[in-house]
N, C-alpha and C. Protein backbone atom coordinates (compact mmCIF):
# COMPACT_ATOMS: atom_id res chain seq x y z
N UNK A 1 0.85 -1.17 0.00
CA UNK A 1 0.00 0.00 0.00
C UNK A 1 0.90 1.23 0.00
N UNK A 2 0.84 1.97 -1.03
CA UNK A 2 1.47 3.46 -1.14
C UNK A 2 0.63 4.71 -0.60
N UNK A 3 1.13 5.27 0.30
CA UNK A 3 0.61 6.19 0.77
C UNK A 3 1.25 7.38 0.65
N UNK A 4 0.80 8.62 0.38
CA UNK A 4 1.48 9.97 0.21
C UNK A 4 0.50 10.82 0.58
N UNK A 5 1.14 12.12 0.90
CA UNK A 5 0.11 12.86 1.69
C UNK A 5 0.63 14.32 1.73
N UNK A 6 -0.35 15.16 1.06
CA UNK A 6 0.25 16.95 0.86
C UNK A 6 -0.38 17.70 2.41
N UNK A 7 0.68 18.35 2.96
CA UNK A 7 0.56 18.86 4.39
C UNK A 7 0.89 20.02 4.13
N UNK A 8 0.82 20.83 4.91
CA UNK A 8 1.07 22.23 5.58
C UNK A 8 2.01 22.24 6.71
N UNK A 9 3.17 22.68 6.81
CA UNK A 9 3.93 22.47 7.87
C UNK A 9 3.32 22.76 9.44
N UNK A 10 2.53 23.78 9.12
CA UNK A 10 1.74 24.55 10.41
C UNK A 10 0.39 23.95 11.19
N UNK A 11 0.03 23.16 9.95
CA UNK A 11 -1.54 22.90 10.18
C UNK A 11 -1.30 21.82 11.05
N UNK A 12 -2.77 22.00 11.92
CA UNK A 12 -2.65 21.11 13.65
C UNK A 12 -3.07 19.56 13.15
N UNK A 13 -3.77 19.55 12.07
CA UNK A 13 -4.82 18.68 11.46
C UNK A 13 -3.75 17.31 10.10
N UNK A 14 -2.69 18.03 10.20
CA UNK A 14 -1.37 17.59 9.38
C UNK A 14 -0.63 17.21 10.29
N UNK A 15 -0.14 17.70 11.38
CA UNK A 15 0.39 17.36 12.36
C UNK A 15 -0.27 16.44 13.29
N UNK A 16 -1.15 15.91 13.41
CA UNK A 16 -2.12 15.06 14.15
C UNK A 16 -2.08 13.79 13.31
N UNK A 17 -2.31 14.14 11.91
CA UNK A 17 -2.13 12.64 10.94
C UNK A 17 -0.75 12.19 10.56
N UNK A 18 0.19 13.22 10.68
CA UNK A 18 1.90 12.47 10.96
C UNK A 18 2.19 11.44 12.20
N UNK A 19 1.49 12.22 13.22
CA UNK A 19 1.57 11.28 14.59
C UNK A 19 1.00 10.19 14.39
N UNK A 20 -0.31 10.14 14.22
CA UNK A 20 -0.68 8.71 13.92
C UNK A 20 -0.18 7.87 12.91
N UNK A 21 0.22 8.29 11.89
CA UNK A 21 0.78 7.36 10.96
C UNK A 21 2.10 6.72 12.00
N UNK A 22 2.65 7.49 12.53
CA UNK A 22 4.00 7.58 13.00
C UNK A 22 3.76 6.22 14.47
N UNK A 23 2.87 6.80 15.07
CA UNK A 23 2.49 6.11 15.95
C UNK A 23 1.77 4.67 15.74
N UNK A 24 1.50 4.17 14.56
CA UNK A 24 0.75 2.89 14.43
C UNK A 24 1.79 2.39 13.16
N UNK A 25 2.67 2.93 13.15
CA UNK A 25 4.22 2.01 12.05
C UNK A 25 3.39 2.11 11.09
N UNK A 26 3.23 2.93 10.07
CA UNK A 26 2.52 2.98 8.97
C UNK A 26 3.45 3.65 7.88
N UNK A 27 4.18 3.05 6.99
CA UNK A 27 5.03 3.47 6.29
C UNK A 27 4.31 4.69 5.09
N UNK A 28 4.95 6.04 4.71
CA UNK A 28 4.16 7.15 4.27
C UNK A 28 5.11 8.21 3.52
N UNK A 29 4.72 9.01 3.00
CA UNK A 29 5.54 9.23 2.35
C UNK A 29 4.78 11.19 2.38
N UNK A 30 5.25 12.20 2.79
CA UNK A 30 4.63 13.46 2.78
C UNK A 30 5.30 14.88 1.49
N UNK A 31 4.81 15.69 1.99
CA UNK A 31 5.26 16.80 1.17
C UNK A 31 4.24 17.97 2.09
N UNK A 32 5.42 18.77 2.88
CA UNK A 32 5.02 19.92 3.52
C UNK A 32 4.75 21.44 2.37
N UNK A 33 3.80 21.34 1.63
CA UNK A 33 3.68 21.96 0.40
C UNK A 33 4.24 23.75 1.07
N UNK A 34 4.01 24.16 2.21
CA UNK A 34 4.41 25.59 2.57
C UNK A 34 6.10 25.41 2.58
N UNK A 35 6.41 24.85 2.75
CA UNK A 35 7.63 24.39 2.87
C UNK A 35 8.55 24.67 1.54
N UNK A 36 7.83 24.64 0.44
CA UNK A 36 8.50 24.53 -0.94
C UNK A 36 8.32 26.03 -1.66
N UNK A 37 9.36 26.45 -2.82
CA UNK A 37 8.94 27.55 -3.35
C UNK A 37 9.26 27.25 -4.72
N UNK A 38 8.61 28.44 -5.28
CA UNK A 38 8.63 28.35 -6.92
C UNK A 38 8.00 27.82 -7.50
N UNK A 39 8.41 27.13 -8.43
CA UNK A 39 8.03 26.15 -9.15
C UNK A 39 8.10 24.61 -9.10
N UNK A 40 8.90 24.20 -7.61
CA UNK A 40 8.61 23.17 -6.89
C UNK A 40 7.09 23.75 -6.28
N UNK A 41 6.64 24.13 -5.54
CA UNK A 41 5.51 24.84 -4.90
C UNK A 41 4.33 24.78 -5.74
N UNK A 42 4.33 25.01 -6.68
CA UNK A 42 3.47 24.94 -8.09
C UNK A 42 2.84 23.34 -8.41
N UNK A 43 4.05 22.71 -8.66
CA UNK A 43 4.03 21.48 -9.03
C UNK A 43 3.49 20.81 -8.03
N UNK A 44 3.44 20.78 -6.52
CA UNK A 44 2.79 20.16 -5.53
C UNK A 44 1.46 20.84 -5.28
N UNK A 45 1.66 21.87 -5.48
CA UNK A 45 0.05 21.86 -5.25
C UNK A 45 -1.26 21.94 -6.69
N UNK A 46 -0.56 21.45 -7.41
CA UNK A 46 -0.94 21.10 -9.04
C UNK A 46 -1.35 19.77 -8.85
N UNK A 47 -0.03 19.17 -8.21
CA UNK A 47 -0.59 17.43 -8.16
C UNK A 47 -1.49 17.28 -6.95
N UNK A 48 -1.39 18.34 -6.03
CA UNK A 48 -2.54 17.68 -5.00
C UNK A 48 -3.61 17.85 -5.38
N UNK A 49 -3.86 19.14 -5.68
CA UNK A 49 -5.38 19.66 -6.39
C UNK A 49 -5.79 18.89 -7.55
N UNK A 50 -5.05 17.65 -8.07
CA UNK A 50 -5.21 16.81 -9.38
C UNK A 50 -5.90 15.42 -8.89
N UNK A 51 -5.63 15.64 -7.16
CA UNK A 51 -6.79 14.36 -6.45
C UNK A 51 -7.61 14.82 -5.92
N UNK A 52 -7.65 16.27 -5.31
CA UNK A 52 -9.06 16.66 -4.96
C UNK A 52 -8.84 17.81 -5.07
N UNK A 53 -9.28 18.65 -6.47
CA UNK A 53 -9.90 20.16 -6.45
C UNK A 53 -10.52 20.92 -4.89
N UNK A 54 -9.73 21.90 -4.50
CA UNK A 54 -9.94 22.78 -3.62
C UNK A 54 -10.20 21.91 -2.49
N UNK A 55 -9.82 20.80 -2.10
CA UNK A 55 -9.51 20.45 -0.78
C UNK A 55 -8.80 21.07 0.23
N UNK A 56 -9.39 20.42 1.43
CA UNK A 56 -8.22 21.04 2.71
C UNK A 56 -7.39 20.21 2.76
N UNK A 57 -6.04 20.78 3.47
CA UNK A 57 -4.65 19.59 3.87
C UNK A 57 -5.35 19.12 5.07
N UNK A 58 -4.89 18.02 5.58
CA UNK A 58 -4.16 17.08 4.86
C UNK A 58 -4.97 16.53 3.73
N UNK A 59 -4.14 16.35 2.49
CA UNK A 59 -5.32 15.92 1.11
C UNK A 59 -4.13 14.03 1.80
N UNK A 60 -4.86 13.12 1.57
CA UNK A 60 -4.05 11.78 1.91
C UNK A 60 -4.68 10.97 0.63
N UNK A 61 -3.28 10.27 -0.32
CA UNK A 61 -3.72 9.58 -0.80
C UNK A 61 -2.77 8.55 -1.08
N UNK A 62 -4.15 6.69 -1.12
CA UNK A 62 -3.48 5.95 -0.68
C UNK A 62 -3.76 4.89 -2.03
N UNK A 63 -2.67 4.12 -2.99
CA UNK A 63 -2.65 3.83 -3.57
C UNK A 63 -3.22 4.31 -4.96
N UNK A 64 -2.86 5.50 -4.89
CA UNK A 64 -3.27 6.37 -6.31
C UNK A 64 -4.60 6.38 -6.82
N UNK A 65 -5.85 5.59 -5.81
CA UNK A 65 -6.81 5.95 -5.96
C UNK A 65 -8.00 6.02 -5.21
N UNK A 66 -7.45 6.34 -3.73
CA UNK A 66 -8.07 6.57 -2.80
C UNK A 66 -8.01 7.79 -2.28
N UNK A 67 -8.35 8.53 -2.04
CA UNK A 67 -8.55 10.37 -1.57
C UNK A 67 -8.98 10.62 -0.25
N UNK A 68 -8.65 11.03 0.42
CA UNK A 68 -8.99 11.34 2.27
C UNK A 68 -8.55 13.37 2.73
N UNK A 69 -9.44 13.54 2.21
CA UNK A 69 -9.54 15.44 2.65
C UNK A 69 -9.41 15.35 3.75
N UNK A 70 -8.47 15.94 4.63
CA UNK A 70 -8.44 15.95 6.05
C UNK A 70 -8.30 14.87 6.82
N UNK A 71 -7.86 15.46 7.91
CA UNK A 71 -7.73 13.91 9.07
C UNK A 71 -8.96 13.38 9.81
N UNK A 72 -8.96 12.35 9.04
CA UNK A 72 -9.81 11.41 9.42
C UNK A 72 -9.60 9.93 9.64
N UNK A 73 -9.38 10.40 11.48
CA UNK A 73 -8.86 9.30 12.21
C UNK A 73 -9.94 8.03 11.77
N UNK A 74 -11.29 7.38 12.17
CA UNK A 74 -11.98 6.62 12.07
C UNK A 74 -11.68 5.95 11.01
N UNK A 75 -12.08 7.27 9.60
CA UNK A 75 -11.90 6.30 8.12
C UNK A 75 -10.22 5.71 7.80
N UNK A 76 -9.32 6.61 8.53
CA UNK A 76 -8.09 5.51 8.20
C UNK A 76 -7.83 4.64 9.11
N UNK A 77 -8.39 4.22 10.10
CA UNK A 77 -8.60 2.77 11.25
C UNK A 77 -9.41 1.70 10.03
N UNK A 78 -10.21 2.61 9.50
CA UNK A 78 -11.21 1.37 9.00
C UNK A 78 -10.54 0.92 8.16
N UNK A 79 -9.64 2.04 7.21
CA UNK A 79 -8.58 1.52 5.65
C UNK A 79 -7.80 0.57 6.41
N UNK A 80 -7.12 1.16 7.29
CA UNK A 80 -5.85 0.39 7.55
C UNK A 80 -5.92 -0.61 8.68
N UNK A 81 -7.07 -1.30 8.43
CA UNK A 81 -7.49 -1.87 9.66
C UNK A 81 -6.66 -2.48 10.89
N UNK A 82 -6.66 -0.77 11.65
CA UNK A 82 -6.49 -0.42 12.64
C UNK A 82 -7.35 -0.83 14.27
């Protein structure tokens, strides 16, 4: 299972779904999109907005065709049966 996930370095709601991944050994892969400039910056938030138009961070997606707007502890217990 490939997991990747566009964050906000700041956001409490990004920082809450690092811990848990972190905390239940869940191998992941991120991109702190405030973090980046230019035309790196562009390109990440091109590809995030390319899985969910005008979503909030955390945008989480898990095997290139699963989509999770925000942290949502419950629905990733249920994915990752947790």
């Amino acid at each position: 299972m490939k997991i990747k996930a566009f964050t906000l370095s700041t956001c409490p709601y990004c920082r809450a779904f690092k811990i848990f991944m972190n905390d239940n050994h869940l191998v992941f892969e991120y991109t702190d999109v405030d973090l980046l400039d230019g035309d790196e910056r562009n390109r990440a938030i091109k590809e995030a907005y390319s899985y969910c138009e005008g979503c909030g961070f955390p945008i989480i997606v898990i095997d290139e065709n699963t989509v999770i707007e925000g942290f949502d502890e419950p629905k990733l217990r249920e994915i990752f049966k947790l």
